[in-house]
N, C-alpha and C. Protein backbone atom coordinates (compact mmCIF):
# COMPACT_ATOMS: atom_id res chain seq x y z
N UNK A 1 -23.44 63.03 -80.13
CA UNK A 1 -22.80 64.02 -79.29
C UNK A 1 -23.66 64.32 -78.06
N UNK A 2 -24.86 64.30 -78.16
CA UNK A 2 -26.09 64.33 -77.22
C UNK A 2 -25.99 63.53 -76.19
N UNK A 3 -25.68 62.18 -76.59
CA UNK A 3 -25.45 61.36 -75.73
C UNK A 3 -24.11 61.22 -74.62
N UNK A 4 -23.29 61.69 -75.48
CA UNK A 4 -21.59 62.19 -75.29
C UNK A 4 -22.12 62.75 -73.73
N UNK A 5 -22.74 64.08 -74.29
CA UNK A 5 -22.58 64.57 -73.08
C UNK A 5 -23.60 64.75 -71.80
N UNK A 6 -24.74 63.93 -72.13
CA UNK A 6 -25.54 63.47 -70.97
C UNK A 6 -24.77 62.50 -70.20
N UNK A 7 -23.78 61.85 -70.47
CA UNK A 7 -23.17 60.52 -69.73
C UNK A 7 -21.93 61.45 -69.54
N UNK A 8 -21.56 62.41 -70.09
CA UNK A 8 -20.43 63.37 -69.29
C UNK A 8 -21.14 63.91 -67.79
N UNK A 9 -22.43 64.74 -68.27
CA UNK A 9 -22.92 65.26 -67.14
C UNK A 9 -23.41 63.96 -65.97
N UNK A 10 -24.02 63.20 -66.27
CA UNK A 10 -23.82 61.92 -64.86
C UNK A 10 -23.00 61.76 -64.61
N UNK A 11 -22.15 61.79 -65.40
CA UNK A 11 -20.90 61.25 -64.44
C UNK A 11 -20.04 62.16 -63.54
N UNK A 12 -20.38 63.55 -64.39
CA UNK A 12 -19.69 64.76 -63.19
C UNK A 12 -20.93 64.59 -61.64
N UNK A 13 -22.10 64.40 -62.15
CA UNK A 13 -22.68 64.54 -60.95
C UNK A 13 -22.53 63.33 -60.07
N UNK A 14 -22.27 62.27 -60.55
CA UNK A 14 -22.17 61.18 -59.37
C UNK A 14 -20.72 61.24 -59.06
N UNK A 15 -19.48 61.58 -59.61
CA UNK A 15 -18.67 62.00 -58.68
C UNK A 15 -18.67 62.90 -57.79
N UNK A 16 -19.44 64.28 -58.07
CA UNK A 16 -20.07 65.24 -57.04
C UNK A 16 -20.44 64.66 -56.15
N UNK A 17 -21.24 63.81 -55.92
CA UNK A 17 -22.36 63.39 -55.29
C UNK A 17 -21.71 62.17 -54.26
N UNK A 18 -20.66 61.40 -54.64
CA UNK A 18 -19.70 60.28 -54.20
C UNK A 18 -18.98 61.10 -53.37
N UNK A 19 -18.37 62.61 -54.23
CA UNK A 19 -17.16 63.51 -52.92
C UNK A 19 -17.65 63.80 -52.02
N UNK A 20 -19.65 64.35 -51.71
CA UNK A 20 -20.16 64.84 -50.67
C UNK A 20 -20.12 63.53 -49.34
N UNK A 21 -20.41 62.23 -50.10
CA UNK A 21 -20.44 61.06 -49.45
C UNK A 21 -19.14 60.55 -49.03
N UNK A 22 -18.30 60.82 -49.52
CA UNK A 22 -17.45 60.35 -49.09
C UNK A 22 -16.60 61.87 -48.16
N UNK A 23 -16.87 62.44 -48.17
CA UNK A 23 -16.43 63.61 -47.31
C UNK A 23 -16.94 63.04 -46.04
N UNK A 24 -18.31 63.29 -46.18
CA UNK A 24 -19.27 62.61 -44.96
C UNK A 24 -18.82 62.22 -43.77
N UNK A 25 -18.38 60.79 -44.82
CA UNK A 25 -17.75 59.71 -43.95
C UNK A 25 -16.41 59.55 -43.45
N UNK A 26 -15.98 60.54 -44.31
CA UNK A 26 -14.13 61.03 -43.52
C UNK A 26 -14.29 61.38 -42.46
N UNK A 27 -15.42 62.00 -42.03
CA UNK A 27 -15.31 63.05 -40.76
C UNK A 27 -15.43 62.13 -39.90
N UNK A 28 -14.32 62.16 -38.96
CA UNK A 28 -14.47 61.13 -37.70
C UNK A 28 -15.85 61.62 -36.38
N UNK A 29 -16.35 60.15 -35.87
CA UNK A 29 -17.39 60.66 -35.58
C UNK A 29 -16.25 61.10 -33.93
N UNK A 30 -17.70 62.02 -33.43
CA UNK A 30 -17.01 63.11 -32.35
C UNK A 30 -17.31 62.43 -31.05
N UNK A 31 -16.77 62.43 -29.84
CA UNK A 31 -17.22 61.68 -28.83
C UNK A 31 -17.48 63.20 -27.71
N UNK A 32 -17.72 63.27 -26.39
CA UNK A 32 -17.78 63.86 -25.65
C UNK A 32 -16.76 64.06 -24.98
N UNK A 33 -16.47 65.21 -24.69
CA UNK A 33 -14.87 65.78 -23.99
C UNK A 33 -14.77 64.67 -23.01
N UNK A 34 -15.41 64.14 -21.96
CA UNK A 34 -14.80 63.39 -21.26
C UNK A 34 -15.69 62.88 -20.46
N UNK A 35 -15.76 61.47 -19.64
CA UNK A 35 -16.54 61.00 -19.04
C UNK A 35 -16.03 60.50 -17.40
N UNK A 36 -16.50 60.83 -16.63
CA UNK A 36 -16.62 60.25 -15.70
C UNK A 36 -17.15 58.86 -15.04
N UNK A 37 -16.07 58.13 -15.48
CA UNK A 37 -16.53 56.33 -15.68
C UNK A 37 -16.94 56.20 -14.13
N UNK A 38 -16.75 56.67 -12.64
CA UNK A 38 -17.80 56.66 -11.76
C UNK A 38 -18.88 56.56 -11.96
N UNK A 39 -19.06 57.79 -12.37
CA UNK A 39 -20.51 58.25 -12.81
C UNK A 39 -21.17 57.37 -13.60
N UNK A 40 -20.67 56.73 -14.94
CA UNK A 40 -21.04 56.12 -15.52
C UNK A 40 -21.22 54.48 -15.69
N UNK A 41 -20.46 53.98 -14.57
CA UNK A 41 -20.78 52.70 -14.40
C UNK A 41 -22.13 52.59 -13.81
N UNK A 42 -22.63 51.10 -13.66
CA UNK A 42 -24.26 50.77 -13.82
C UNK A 42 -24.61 50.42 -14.39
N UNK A 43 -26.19 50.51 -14.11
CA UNK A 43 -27.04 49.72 -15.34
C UNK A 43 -27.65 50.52 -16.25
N UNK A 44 -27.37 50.64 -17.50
CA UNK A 44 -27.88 50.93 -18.62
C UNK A 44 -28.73 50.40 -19.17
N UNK A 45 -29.82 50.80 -19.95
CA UNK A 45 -31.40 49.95 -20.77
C UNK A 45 -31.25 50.63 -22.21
N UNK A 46 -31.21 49.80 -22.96
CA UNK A 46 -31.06 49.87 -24.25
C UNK A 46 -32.35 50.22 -24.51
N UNK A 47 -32.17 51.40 -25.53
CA UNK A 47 -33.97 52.04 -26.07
C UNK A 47 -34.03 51.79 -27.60
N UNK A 48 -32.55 51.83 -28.01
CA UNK A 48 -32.85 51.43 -29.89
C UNK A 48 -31.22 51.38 -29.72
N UNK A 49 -30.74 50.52 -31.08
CA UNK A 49 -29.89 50.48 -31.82
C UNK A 49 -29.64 49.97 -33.44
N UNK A 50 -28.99 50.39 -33.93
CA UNK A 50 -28.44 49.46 -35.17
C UNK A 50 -28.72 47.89 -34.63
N UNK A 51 -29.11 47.35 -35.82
CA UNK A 51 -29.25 45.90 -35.84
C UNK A 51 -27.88 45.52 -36.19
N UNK A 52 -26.97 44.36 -34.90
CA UNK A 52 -26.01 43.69 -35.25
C UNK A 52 -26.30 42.36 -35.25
N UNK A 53 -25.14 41.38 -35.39
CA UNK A 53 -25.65 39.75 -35.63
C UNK A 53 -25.37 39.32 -34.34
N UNK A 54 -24.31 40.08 -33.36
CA UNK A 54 -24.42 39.41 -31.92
C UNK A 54 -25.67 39.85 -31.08
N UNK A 55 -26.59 40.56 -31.28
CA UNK A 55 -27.88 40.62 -30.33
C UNK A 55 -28.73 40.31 -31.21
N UNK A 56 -28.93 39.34 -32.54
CA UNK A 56 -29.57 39.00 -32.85
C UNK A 56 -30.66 37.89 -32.45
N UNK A 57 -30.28 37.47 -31.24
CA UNK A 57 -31.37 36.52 -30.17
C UNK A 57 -32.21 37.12 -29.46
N UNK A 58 -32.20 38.54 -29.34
CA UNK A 58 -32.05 39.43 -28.56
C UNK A 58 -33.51 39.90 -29.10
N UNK A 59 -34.94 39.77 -27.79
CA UNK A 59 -36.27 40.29 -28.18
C UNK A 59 -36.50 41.10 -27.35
N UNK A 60 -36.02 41.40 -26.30
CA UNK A 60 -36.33 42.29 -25.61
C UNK A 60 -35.83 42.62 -23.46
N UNK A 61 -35.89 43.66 -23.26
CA UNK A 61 -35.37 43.54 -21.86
C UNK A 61 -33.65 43.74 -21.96
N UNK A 62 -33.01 44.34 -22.88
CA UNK A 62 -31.67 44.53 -23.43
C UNK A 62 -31.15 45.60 -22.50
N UNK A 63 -29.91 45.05 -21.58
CA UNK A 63 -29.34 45.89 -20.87
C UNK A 63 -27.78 45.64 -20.66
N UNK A 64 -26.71 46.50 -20.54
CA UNK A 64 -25.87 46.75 -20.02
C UNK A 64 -25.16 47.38 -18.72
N UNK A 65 -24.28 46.73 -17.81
CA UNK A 65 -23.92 46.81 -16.60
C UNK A 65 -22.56 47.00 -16.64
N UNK A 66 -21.65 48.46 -16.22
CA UNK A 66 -20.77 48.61 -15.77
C UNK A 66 -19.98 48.93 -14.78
N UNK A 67 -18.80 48.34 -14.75
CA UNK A 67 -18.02 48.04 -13.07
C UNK A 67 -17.13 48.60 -13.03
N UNK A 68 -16.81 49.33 -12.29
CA UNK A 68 -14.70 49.62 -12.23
C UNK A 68 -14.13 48.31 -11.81
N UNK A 69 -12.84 48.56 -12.22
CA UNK A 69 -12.04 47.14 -11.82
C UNK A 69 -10.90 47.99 -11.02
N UNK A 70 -10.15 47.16 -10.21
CA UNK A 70 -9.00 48.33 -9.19
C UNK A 70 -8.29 47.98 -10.80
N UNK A 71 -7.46 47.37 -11.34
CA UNK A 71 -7.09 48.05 -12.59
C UNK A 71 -6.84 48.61 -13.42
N UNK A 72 -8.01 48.75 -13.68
CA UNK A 72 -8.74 50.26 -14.17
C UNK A 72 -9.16 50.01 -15.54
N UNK A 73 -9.71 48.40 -15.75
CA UNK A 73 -10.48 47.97 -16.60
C UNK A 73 -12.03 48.14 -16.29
N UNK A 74 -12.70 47.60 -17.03
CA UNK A 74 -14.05 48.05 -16.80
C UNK A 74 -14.98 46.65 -17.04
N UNK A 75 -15.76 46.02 -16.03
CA UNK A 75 -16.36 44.83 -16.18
C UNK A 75 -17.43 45.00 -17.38
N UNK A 76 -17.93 44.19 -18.00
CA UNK A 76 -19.02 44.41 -18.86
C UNK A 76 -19.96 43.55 -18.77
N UNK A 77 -21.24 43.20 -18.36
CA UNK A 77 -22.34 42.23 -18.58
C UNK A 77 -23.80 43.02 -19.23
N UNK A 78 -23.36 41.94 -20.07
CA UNK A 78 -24.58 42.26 -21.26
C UNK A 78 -25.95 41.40 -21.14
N UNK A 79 -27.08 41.59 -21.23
CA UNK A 79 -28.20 41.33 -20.71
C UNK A 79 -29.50 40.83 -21.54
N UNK A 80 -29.85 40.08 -22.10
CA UNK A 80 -31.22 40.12 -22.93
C UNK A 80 -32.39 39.19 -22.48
N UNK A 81 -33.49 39.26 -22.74
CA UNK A 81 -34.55 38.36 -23.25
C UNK A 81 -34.31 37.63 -24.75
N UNK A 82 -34.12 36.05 -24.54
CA UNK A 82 -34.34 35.48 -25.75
C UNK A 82 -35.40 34.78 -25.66
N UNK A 83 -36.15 34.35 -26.94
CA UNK A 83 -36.57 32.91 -26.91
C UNK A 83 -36.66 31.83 -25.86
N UNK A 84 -35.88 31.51 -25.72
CA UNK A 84 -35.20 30.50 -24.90
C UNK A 84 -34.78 30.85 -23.27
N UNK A 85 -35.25 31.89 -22.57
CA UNK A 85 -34.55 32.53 -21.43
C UNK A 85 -34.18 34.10 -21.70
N UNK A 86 -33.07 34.18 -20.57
CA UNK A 86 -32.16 35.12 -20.47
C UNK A 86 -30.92 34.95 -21.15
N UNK A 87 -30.26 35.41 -22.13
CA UNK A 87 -28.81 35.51 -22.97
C UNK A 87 -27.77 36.84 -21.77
N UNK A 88 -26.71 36.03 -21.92
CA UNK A 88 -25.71 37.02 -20.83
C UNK A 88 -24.46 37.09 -21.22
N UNK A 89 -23.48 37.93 -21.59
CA UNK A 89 -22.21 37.93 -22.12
C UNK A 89 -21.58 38.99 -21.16
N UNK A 90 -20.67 38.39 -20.99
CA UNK A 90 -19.77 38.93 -20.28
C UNK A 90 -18.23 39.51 -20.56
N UNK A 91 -17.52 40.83 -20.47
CA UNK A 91 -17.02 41.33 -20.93
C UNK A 91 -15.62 42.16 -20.26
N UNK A 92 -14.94 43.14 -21.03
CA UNK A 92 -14.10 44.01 -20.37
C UNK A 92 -13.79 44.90 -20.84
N UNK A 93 -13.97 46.42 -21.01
CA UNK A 93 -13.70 47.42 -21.51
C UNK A 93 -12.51 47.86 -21.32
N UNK A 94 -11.73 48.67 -21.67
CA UNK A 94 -10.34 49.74 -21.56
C UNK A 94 -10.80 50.89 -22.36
N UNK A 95 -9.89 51.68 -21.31
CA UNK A 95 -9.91 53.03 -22.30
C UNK A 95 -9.04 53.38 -23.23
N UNK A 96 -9.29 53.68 -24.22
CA UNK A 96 -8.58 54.44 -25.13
C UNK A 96 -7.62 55.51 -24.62
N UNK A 97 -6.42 55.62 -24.66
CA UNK A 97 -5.06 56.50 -23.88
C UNK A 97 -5.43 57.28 -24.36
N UNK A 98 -5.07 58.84 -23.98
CA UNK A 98 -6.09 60.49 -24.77
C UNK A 98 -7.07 60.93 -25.29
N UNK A 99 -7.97 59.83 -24.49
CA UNK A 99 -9.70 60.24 -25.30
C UNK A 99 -10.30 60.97 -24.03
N UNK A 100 -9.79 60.92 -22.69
CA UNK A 100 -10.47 61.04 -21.65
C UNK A 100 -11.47 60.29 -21.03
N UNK A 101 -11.36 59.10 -21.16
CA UNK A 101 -12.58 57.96 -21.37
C UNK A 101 -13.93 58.17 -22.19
N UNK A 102 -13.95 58.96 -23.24
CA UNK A 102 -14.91 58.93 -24.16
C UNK A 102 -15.05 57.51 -24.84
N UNK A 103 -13.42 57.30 -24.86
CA UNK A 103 -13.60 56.20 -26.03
C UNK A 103 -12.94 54.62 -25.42
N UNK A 104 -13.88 53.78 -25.78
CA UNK A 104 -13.09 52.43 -25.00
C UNK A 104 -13.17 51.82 -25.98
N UNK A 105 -13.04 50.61 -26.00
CA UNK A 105 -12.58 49.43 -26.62
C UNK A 105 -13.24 47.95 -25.52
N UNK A 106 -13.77 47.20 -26.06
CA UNK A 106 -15.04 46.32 -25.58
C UNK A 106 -13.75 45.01 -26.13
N UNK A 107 -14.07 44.18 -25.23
CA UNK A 107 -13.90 42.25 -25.99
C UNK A 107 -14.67 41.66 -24.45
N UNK A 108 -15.52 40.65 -25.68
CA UNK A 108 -15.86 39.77 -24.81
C UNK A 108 -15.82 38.02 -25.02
N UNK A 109 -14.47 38.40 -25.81
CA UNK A 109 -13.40 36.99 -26.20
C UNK A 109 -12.70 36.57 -25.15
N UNK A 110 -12.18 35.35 -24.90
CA UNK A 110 -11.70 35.13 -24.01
C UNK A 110 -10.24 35.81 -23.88
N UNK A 111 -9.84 35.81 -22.45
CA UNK A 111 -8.57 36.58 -22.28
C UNK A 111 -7.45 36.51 -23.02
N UNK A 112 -7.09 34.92 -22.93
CA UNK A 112 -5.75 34.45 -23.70
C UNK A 112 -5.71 35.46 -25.00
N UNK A 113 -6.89 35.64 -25.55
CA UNK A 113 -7.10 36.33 -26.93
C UNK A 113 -6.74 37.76 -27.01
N UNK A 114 -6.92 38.49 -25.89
CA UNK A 114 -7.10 40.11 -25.85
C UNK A 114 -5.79 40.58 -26.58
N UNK A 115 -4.87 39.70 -26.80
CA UNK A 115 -3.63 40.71 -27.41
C UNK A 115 -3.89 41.00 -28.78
N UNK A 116 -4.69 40.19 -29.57
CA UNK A 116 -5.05 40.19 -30.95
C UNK A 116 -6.00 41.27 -30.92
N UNK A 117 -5.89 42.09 -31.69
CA UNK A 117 -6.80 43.66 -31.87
C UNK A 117 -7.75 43.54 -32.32
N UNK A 118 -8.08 42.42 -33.23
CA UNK A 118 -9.91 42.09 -34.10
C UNK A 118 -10.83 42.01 -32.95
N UNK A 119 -10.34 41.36 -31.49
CA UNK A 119 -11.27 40.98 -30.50
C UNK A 119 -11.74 42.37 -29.94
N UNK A 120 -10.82 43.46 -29.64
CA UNK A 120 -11.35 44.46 -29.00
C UNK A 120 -12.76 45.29 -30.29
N UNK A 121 -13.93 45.50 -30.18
CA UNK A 121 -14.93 46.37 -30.41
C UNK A 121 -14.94 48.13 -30.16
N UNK A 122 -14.77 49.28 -30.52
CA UNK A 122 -14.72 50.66 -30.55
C UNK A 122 -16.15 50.84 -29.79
N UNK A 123 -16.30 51.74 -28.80
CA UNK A 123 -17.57 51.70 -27.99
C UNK A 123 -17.15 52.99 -27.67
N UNK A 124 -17.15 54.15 -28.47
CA UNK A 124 -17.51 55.68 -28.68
C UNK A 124 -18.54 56.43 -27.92
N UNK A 125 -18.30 56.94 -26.58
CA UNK A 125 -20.05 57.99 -26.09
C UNK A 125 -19.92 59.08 -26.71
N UNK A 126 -20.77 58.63 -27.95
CA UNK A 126 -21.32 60.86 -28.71
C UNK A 126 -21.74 61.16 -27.96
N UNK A 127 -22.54 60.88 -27.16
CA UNK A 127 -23.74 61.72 -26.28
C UNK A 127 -23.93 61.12 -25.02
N UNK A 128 -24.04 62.26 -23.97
CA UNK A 128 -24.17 61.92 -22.66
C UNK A 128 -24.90 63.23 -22.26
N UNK A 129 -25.68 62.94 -20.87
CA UNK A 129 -26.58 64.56 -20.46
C UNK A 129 -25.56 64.17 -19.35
N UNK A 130 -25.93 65.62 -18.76
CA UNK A 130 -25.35 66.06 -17.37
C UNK A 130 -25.65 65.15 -16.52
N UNK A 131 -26.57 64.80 -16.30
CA UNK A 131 -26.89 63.80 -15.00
C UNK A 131 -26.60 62.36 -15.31
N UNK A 132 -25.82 62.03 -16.26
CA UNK A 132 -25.55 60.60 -16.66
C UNK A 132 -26.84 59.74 -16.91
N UNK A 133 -27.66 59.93 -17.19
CA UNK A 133 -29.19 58.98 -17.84
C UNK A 133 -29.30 59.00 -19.02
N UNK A 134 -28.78 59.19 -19.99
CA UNK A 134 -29.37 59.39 -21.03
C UNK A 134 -27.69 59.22 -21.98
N UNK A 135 -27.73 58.51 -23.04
CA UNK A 135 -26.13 58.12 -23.41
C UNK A 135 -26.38 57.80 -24.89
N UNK A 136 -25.27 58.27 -26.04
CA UNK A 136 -25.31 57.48 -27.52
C UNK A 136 -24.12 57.03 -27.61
N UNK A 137 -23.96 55.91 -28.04
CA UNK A 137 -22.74 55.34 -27.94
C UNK A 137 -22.39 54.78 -29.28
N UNK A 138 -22.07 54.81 -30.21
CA UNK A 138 -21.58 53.93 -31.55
C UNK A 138 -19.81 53.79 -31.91
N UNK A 139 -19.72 53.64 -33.10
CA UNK A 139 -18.67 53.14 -33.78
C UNK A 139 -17.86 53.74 -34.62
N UNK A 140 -16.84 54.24 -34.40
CA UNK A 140 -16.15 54.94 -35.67
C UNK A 140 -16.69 54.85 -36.96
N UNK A 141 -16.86 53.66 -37.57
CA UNK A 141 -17.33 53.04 -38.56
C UNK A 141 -18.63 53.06 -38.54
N UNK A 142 -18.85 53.57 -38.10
CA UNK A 142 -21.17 53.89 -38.01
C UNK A 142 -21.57 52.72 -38.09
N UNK A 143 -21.06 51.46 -37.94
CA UNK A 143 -21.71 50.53 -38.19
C UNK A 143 -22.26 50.09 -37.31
N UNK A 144 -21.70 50.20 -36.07
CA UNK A 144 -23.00 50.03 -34.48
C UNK A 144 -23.13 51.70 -33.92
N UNK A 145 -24.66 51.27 -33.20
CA UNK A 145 -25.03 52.44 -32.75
C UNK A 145 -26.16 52.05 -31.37
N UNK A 146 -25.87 52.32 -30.49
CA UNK A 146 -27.05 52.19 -29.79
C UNK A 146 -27.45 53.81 -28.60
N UNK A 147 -28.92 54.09 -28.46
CA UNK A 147 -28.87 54.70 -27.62
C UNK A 147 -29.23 53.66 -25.99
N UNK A 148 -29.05 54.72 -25.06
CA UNK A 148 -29.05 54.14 -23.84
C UNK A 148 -29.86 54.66 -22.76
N UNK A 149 -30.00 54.52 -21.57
CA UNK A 149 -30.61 55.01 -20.52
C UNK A 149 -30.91 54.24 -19.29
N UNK A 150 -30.83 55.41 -18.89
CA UNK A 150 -30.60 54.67 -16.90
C UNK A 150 -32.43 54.19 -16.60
N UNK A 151 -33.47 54.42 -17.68
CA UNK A 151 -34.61 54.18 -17.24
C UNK A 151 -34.87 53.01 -18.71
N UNK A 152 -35.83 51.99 -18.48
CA UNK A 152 -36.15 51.28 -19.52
C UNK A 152 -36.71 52.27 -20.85
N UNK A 153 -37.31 53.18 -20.52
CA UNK A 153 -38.08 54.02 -21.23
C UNK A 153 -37.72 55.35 -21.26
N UNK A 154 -37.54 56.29 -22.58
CA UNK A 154 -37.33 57.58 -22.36
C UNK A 154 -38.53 58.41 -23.49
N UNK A 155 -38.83 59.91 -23.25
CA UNK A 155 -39.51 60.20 -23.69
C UNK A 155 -39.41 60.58 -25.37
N UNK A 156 -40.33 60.53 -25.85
CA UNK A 156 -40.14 60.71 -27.65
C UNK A 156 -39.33 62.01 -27.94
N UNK A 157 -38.99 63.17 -27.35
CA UNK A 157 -38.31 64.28 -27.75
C UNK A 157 -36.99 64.03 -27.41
N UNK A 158 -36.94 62.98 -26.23
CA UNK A 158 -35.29 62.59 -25.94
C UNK A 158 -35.18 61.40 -27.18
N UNK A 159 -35.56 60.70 -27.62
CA UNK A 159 -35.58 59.47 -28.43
C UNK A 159 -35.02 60.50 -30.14
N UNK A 160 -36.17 61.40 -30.28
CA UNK A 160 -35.45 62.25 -31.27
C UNK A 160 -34.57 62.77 -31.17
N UNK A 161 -34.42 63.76 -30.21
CA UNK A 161 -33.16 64.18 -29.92
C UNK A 161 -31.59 63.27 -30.34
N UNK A 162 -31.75 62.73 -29.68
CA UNK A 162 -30.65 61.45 -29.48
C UNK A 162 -30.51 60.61 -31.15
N UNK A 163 -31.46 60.85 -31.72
CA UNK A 163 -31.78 60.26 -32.94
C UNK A 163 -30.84 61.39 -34.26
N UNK A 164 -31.50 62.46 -34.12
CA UNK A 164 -30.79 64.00 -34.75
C UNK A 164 -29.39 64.11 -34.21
N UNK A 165 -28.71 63.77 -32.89
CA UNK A 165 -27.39 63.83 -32.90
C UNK A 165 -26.69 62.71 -33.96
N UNK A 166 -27.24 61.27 -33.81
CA UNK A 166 -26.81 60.49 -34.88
C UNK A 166 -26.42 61.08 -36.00
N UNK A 167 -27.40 61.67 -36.26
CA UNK A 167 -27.49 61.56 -38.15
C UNK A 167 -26.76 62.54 -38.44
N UNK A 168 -26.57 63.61 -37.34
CA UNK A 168 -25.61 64.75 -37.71
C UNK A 168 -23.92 64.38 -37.49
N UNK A 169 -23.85 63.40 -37.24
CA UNK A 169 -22.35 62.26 -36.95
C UNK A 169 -22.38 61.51 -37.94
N UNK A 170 -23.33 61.51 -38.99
CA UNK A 170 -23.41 60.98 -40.15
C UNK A 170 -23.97 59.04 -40.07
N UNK A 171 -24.34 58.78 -38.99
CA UNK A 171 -25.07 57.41 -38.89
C UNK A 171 -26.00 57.39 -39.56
N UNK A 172 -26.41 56.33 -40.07
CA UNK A 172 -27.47 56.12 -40.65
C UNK A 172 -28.85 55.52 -39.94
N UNK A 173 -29.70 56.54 -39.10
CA UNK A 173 -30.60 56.26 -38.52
C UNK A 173 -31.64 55.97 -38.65
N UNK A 174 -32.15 56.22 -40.17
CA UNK A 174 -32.93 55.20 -40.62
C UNK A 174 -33.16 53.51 -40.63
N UNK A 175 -31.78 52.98 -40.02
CA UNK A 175 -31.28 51.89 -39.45
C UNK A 175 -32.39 51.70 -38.43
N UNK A 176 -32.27 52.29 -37.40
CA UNK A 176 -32.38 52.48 -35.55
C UNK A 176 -33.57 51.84 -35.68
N UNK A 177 -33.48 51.03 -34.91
CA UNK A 177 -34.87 49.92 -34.79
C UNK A 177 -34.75 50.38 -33.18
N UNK A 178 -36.59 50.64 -33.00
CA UNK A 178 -36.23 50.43 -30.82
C UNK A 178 -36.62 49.41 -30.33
N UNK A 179 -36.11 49.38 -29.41
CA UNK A 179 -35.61 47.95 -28.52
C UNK A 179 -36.91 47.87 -27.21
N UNK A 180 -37.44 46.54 -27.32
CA UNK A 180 -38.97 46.59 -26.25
C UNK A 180 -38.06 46.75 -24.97
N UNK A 181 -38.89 47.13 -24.00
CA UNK A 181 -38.37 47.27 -22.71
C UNK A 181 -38.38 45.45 -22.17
């Protein structure tokens, strides 16, 4: 009977413990009321992100460049130090209809492809400062995350900072590897 109900009580607590986690992760992550894609086109310098398998060539000197298009698409060139050279991908953003441009949608598949929805990527700004330098950008799905900045380098209280908004969006920033200049 002892046993009965030690494996009753684990098991109430890891469903406890599964509802807090999975609550968690219901909560959609939050973006910023709205962006001013003027403002925000340029060059961006990657300071840390989630490790993915497409910048996995990727040692250092990691940057992003954005364009308006008359359109009203958004150019994308992506930037690294590999091994081997410079790595460069090239891209096109859209906005998401009623996000206010918080939220876009990335492919850097070829065109013919763009009607198929797997190609477009979720590219979310949680975080932006007033003066546009300083940016967190991830994934519905927490599964990418990178912070950003208009300088190669930012200081350790902005790096935390930017780090504590994550985790309170529920990312897992124990992930966040930073990125050499």
């Amino acid at each position: 009977m002892k046993k009965l109900k030690q494996g009753l009580v684990a098991t109430m607590v890891s469903m406890a413990a599964y509802g807090v986690i999975a609550t968690a992760s219901a909560q959609e992550v939050k973006t910023v009321p709205s962006v001013d894609l003027k403002r925000y086109a340029g060059k961006w310098y990657e300071i840390a992100k989630i490790p993915n398998s497409f910048q996995k060539k990727c040692i250092s000197g990691t940057s992003a460049e954005y364009a308006g298009r008359d359109d009203g698409m958004i150019d994308v060139t992506n930037r690294c130090k590999t091994a081997d050279g410079i790595d460069e991908a090239k891209g096109v953003a859209r906005v998401v209809p009623g996000s206010n441009n918080s939220k876009l949608e990335v492919r850097f598949a070829p065109a013919w492809l763009s009607w198929i929805p797997m190609v477009w990527g979720d590219y979310w700004i949680m975080d932006l400062d007033e003066q546009y330098t300083l940016a967190t950008v991830g994934s519905p799905s927490r599964e990418y995350l990178w912070i950003l900045s208009r300088t190669p380098t930012i200081s350790d209280e902005q790096y935390e900072n930017a780090l504590n908004n994550a985790t309170k969006q529920g990312f897992d920033t124990a992930r966040v590897v930073k990125s050499k200049p």
